[in-house]
PDB file of N, CA and C in Angstrom:
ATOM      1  N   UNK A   1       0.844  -1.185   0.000  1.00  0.00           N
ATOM      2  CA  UNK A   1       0.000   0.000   0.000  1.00  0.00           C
ATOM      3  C   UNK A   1       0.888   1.247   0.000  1.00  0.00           C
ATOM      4  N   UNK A   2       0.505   2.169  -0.900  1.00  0.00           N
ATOM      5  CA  UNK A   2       1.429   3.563  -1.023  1.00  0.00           C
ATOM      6  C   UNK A   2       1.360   4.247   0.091  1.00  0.00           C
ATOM      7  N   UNK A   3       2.168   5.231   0.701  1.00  0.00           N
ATOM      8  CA  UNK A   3       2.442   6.176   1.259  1.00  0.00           C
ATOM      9  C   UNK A   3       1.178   7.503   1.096  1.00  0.00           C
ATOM     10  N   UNK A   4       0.518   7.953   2.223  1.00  0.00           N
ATOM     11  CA  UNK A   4      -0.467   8.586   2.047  1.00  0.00           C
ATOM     12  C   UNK A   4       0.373  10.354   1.609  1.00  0.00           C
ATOM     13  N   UNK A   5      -0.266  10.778   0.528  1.00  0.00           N
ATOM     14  CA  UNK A   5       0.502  12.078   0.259  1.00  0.00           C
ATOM     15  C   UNK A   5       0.320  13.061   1.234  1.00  0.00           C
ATOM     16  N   UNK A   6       1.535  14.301   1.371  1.00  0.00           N
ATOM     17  CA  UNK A   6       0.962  15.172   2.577  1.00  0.00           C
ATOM     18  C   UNK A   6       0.759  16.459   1.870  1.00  0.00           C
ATOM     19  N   UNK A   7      -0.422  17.088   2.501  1.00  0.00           N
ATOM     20  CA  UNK A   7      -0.827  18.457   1.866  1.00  0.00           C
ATOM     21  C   UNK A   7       0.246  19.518   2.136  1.00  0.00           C
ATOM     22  N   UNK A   8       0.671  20.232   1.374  1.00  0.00           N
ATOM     23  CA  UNK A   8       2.027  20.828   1.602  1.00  0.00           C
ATOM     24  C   UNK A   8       0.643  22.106   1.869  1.00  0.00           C
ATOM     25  N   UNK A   9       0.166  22.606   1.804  1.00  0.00           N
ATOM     26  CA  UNK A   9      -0.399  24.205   2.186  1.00  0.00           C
ATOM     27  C   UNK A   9      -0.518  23.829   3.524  1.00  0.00           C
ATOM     28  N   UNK A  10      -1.569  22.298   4.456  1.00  0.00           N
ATOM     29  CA  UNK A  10      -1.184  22.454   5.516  1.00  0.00           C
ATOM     30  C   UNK A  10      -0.372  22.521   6.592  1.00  0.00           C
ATOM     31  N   UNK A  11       0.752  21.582   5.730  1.00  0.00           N
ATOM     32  CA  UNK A  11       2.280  21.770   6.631  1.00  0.00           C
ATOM     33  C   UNK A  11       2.750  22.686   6.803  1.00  0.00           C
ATOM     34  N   UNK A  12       2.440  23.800   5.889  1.00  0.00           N
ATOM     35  CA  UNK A  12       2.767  25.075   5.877  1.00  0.00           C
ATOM     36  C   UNK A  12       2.384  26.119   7.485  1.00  0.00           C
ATOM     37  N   UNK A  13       1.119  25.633   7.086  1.00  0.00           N
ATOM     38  CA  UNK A  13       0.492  26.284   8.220  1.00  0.00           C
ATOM     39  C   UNK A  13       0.495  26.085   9.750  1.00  0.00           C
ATOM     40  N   UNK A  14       1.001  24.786   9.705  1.00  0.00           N
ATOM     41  CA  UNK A  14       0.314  24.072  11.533  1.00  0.00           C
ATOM     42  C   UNK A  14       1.945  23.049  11.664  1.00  0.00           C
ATOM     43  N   UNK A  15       2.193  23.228  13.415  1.00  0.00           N
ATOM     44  CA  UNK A  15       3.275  22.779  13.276  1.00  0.00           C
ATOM     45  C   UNK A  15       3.016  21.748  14.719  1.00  0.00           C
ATOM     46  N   UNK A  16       3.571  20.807  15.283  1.00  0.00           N
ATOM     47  CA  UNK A  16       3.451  19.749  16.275  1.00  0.00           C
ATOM     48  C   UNK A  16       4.476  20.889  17.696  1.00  0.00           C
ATOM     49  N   UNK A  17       3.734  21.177  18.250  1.00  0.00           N
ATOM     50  CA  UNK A  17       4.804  21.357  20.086  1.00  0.00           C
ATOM     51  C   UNK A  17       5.249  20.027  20.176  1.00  0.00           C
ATOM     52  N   UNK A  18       5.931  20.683  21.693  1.00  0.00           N
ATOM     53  CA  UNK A  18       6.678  19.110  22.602  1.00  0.00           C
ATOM     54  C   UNK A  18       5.672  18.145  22.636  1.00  0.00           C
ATOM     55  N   UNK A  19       4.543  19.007  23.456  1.00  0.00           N
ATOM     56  CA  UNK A  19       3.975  17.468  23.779  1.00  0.00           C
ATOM     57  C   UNK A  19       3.006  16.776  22.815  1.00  0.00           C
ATOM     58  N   UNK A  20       2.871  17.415  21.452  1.00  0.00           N
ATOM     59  CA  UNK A  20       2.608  16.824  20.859  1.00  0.00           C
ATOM     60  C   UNK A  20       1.091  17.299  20.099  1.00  0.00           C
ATOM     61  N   UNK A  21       0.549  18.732  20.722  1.00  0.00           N
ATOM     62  CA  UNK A  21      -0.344  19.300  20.365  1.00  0.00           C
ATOM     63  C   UNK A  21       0.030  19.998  19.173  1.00  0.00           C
ATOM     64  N   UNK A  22      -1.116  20.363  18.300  1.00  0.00           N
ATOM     65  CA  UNK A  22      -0.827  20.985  17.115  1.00  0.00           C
ATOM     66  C   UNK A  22      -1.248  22.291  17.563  1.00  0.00           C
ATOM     67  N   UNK A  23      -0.387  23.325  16.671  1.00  0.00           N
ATOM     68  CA  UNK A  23      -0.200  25.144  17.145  1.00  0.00           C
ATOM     69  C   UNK A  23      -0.212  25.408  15.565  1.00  0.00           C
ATOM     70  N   UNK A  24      -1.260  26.289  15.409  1.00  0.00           N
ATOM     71  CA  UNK A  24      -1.437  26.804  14.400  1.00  0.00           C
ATOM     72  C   UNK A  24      -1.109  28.911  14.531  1.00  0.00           C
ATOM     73  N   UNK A  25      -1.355  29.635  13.610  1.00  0.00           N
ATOM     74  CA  UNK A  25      -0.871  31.003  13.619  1.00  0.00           C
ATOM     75  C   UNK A  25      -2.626  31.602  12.947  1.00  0.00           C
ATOM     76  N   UNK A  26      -2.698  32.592  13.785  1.00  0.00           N
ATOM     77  CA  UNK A  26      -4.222  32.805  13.813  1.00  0.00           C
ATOM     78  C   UNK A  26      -4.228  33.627  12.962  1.00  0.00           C
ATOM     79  N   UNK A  27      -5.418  34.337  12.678  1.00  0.00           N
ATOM     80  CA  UNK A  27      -5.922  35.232  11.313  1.00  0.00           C
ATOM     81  C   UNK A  27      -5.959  36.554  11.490  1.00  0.00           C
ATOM     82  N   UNK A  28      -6.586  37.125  10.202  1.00  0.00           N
ATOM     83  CA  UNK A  28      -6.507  39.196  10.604  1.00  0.00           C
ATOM     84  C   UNK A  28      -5.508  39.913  11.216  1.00  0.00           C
ATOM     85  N   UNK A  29      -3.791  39.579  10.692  1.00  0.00           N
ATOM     86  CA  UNK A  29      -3.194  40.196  11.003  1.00  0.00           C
ATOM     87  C   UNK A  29      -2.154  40.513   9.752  1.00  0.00           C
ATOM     88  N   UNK A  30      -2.982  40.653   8.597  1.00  0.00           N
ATOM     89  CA  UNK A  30      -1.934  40.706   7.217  1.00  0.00           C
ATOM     90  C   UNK A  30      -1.958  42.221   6.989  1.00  0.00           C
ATOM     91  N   UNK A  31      -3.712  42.865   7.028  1.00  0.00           N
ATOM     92  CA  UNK A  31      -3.617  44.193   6.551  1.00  0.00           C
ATOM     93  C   UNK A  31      -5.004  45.133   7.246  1.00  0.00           C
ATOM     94  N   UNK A  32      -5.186  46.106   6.732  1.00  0.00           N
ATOM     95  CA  UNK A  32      -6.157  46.151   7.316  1.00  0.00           C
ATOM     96  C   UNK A  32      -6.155  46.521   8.698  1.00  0.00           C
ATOM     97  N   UNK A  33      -4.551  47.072   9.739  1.00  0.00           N
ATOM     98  CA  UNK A  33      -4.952  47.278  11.168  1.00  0.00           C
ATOM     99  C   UNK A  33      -4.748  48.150  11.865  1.00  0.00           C
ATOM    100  N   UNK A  34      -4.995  49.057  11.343  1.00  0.00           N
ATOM    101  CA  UNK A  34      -4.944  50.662  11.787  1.00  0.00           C
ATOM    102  C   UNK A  34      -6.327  50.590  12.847  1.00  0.00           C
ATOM    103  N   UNK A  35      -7.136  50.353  12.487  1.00  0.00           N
ATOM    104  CA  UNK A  35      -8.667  49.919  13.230  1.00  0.00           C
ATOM    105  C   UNK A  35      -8.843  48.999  14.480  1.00  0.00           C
ATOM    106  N   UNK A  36      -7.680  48.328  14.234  1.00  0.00           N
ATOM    107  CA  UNK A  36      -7.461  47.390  15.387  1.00  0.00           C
ATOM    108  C   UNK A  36      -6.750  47.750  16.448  1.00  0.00           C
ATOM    109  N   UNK A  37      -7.277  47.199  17.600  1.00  0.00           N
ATOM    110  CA  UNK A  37      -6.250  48.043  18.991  1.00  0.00           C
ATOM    111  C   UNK A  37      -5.041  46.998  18.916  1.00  0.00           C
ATOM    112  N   UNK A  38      -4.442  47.806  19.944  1.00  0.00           N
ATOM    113  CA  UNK A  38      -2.963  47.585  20.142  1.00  0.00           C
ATOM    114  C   UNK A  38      -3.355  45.862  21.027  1.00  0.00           C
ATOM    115  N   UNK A  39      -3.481  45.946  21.952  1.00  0.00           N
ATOM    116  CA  UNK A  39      -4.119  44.535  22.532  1.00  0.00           C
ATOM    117  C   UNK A  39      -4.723  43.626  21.199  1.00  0.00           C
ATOM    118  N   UNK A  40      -5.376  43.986  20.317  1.00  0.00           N
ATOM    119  CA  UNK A  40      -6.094  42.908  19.341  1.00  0.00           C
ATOM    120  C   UNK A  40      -4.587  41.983  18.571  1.00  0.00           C
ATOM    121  N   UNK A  41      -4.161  43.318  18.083  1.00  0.00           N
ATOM    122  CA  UNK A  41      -2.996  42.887  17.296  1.00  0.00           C
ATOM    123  C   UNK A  41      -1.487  42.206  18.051  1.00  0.00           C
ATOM    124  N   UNK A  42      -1.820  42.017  19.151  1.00  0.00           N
ATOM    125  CA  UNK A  42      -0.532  41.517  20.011  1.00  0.00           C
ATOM    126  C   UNK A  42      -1.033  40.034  20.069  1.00  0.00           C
ATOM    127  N   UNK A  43      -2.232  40.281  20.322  1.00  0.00           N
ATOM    128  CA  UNK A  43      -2.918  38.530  20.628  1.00  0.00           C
ATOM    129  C   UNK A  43      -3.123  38.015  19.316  1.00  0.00           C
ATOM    130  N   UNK A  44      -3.385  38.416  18.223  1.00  0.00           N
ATOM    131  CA  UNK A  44      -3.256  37.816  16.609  1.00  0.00           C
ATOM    132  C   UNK A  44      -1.593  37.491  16.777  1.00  0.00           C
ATOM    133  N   UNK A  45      -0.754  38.226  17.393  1.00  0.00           N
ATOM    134  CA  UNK A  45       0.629  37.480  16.924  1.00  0.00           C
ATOM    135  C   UNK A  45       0.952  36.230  17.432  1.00  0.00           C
ATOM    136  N   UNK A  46       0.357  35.859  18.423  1.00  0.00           N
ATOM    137  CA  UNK A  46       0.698  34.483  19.118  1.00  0.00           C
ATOM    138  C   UNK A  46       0.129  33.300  18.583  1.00  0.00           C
ATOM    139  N   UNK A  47       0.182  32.268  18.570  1.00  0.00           N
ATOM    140  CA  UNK A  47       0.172  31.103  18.461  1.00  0.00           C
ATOM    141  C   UNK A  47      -0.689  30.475  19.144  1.00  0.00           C
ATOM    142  N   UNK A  48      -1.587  29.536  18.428  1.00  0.00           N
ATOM    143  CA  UNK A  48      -2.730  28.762  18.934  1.00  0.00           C
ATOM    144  C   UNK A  48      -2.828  27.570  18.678  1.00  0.00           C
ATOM    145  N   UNK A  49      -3.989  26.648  19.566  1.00  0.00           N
ATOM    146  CA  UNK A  49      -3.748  25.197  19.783  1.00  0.00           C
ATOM    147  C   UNK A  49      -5.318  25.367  18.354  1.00  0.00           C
ATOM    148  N   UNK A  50      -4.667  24.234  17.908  1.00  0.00           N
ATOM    149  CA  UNK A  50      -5.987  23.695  16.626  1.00  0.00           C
ATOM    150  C   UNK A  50      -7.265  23.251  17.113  1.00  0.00           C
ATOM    151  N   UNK A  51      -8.229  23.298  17.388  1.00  0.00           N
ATOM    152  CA  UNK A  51      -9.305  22.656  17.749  1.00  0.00           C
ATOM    153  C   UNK A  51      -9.495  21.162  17.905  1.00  0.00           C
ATOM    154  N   UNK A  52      -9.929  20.768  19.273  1.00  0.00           N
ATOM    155  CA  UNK A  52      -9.748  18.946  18.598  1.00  0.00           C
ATOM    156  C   UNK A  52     -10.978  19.247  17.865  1.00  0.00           C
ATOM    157  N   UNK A  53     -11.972  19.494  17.391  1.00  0.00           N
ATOM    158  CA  UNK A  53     -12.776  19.349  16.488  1.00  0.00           C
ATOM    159  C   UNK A  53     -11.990  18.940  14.981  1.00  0.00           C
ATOM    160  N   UNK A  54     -10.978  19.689  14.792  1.00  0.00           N
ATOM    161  CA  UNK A  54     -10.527  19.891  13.545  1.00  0.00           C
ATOM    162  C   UNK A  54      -9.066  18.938  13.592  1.00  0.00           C
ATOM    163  N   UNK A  55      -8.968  18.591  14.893  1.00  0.00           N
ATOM    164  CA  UNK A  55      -7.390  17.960  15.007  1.00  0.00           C
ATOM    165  C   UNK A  55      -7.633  16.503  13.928  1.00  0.00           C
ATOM    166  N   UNK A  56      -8.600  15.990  13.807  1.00  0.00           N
ATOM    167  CA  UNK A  56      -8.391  14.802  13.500  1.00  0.00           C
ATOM    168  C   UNK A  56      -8.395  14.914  11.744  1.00  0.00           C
ATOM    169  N   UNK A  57      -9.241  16.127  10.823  1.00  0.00           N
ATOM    170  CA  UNK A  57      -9.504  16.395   9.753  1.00  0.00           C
ATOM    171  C   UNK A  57      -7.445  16.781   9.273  1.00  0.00           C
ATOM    172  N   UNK A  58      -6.982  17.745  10.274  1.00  0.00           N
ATOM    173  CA  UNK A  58      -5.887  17.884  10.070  1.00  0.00           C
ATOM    174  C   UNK A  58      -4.747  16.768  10.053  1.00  0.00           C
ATOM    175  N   UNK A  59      -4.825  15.659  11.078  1.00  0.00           N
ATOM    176  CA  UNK A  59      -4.285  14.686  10.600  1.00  0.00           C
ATOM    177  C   UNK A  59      -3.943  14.084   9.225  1.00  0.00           C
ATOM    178  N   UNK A  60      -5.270  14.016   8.828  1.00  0.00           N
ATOM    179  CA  UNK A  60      -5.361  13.402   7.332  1.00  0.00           C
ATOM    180  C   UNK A  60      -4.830  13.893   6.556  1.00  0.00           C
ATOM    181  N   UNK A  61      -5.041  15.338   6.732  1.00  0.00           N
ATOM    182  CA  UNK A  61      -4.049  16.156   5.804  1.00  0.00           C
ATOM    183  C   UNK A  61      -2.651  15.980   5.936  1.00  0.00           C
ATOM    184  N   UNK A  62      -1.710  16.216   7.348  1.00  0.00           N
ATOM    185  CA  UNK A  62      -0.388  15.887   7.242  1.00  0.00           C
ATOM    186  C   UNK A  62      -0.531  14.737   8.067  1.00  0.00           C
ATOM    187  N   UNK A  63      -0.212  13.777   7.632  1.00  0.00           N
ATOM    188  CA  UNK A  63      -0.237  12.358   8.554  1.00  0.00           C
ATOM    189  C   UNK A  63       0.984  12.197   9.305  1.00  0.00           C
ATOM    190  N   UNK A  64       2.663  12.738   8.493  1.00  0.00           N
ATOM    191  CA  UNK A  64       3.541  12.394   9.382  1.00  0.00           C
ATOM    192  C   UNK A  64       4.182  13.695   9.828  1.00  0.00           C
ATOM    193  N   UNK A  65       3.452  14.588  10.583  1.00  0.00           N
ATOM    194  CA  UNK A  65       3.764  15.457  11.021  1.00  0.00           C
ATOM    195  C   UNK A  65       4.107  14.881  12.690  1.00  0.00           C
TER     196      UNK A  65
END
């Protein structure tokens, strides 16, 4: 049986921590933020855990992440 292919846009996006949770990089911080407070745009820069809702859809996508 072949090797399942990996989606290169999501590898792109979402990366594995230590213990093994997936951390993705959140949205609305490309353009557009003159409108946005100083607090909005500090918390768009950080790093977030993926939803288990979505953890398992993301699997499929990169399997050997």
């Amino acid at each position: 049986m072949p090797k399942i292919r990996t989606n290169r846009s999501t590898a792109k996006r979402v990366k594995k921590s230590g213990s093994g949770k997936l951390l993705r990089c959140k949205a609305f911080r490309s353009h557009i933020l003159t409108k946005k407070s100083r607090k909005r745009k500090r918390r768009l820069g950080q790093t977030a855990l993926v939803n288990p809702a979505n953890r398992k859809r993301i699997h499929c996508l990169v399997p050997y992440l």
